[in-house]
C-alpha atoms as a PDB file:
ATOM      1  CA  UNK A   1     110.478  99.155 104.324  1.00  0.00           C
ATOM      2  CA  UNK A   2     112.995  96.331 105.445  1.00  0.00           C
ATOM      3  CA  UNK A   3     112.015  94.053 108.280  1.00  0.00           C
ATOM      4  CA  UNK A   4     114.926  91.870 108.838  1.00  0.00           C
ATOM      5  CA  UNK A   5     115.361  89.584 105.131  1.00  0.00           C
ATOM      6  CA  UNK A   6     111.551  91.000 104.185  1.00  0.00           C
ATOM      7  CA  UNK A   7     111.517  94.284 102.206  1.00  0.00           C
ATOM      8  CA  UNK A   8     108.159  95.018 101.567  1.00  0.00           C
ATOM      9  CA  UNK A   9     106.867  98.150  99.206  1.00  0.00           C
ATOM     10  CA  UNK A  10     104.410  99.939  97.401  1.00  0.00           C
ATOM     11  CA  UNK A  11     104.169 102.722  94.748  1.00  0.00           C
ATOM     12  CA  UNK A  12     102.242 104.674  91.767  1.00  0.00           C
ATOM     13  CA  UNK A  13     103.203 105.853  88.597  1.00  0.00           C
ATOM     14  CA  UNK A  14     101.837 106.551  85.600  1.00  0.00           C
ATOM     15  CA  UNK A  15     100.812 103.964  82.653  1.00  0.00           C
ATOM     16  CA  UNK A  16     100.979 105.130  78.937  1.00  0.00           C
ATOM     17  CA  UNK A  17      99.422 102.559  76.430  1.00  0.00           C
ATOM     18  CA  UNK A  18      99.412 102.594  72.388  1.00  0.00           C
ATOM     19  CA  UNK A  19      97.614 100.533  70.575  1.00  0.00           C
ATOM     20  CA  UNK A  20      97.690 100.273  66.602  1.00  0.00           C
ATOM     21  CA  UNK A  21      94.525  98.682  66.028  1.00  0.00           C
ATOM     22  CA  UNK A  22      91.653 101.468  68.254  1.00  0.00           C
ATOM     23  CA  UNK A  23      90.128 104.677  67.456  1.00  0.00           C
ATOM     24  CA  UNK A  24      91.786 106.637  70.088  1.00  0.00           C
ATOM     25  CA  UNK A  25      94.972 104.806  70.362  1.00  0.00           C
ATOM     26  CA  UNK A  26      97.019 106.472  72.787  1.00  0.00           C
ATOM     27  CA  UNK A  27      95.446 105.721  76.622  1.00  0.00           C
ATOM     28  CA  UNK A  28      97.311 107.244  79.828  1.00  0.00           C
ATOM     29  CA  UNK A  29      96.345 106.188  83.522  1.00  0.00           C
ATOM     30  CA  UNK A  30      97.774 104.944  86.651  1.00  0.00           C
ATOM     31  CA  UNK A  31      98.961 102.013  88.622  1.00  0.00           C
ATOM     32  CA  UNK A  32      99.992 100.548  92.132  1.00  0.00           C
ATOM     33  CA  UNK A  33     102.112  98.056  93.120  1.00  0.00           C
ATOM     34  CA  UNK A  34     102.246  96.113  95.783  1.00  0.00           C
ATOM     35  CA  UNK A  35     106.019  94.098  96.615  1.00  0.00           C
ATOM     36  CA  UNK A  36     107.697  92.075  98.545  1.00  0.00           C
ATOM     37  CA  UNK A  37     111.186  90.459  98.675  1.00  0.00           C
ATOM     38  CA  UNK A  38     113.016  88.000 101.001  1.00  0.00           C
ATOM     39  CA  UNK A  39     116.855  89.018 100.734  1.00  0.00           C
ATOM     40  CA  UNK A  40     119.869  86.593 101.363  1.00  0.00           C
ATOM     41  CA  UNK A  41     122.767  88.264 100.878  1.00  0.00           C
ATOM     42  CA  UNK A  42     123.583  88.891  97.130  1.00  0.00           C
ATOM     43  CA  UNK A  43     120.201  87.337  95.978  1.00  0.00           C
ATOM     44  CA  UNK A  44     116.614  88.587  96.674  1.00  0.00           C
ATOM     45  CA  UNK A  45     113.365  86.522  95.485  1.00  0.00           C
ATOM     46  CA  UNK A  46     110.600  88.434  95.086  1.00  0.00           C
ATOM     47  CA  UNK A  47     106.629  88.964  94.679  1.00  0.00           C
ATOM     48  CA  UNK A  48     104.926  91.842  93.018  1.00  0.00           C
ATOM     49  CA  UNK A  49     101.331  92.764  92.472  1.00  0.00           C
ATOM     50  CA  UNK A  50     100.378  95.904  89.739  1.00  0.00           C
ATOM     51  CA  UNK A  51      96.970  97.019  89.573  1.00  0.00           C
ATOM     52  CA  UNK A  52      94.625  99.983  87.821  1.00  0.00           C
ATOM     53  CA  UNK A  53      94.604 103.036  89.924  1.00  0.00           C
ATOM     54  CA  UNK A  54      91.453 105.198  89.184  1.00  0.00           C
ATOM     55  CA  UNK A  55      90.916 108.693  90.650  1.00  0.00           C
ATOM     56  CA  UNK A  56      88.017 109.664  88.939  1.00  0.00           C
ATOM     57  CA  UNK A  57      85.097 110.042  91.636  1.00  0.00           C
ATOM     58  CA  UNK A  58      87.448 109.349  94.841  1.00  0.00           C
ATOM     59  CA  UNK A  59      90.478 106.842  94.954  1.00  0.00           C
ATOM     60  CA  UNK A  60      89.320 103.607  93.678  1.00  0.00           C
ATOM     61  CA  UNK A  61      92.191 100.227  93.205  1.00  0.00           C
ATOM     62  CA  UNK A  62      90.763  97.546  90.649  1.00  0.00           C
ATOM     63  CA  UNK A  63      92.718  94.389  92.534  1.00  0.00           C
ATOM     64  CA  UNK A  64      90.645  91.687  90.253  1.00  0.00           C
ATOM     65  CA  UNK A  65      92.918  92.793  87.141  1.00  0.00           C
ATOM     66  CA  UNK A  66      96.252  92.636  88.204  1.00  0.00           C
ATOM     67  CA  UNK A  67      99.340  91.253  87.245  1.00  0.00           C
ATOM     68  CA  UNK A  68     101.091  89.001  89.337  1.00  0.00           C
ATOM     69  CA  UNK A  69     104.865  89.017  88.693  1.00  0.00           C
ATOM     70  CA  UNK A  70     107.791  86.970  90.208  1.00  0.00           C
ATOM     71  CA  UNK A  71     111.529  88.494  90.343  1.00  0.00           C
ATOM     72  CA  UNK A  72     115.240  87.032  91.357  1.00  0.00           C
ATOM     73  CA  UNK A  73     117.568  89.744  91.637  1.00  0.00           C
ATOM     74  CA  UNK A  74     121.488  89.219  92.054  1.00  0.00           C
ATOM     75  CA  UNK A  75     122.581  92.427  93.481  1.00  0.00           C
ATOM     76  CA  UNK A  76     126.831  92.507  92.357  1.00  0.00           C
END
């Protein structure tokens, strides 16, 4: 969604996770993000927000164990 220089958006997708050093090593799940950019021209700086999706016993979003990440994009 583009508002002007904000483009805000949000997804799921799935998350796939091995780890060498568990019993059952291979863990699949997903996860939402949460973004938003502010776009001049060329350049965008941007927020995003991914968190643990669970669908188990309705929809459920864990937000206290995210991951916060921080982008600049130069679009050529």
């Amino acid at each position: 969604l583009d508002v002007a220089i904000v483009r805000l958006s949000l997804g799921v997708g799935p998350n796939f996770t091995y780890s060498f050093s568990e019993n059952s090593p291979v863990q699949a799940g997903l996860n939402a993000k949460v973004g938003a950019d502010l776009v001049f021209g060329p350049v965008s700086f941007g927020l995003s927000y991914i968190m643990a999706l669970n669908i188990d016993n309705g929809l459920y979003v864990n937000t206290g164990a995210g991951l916060l990440g921080v982008q600049v994009l130069f679009w050529l």
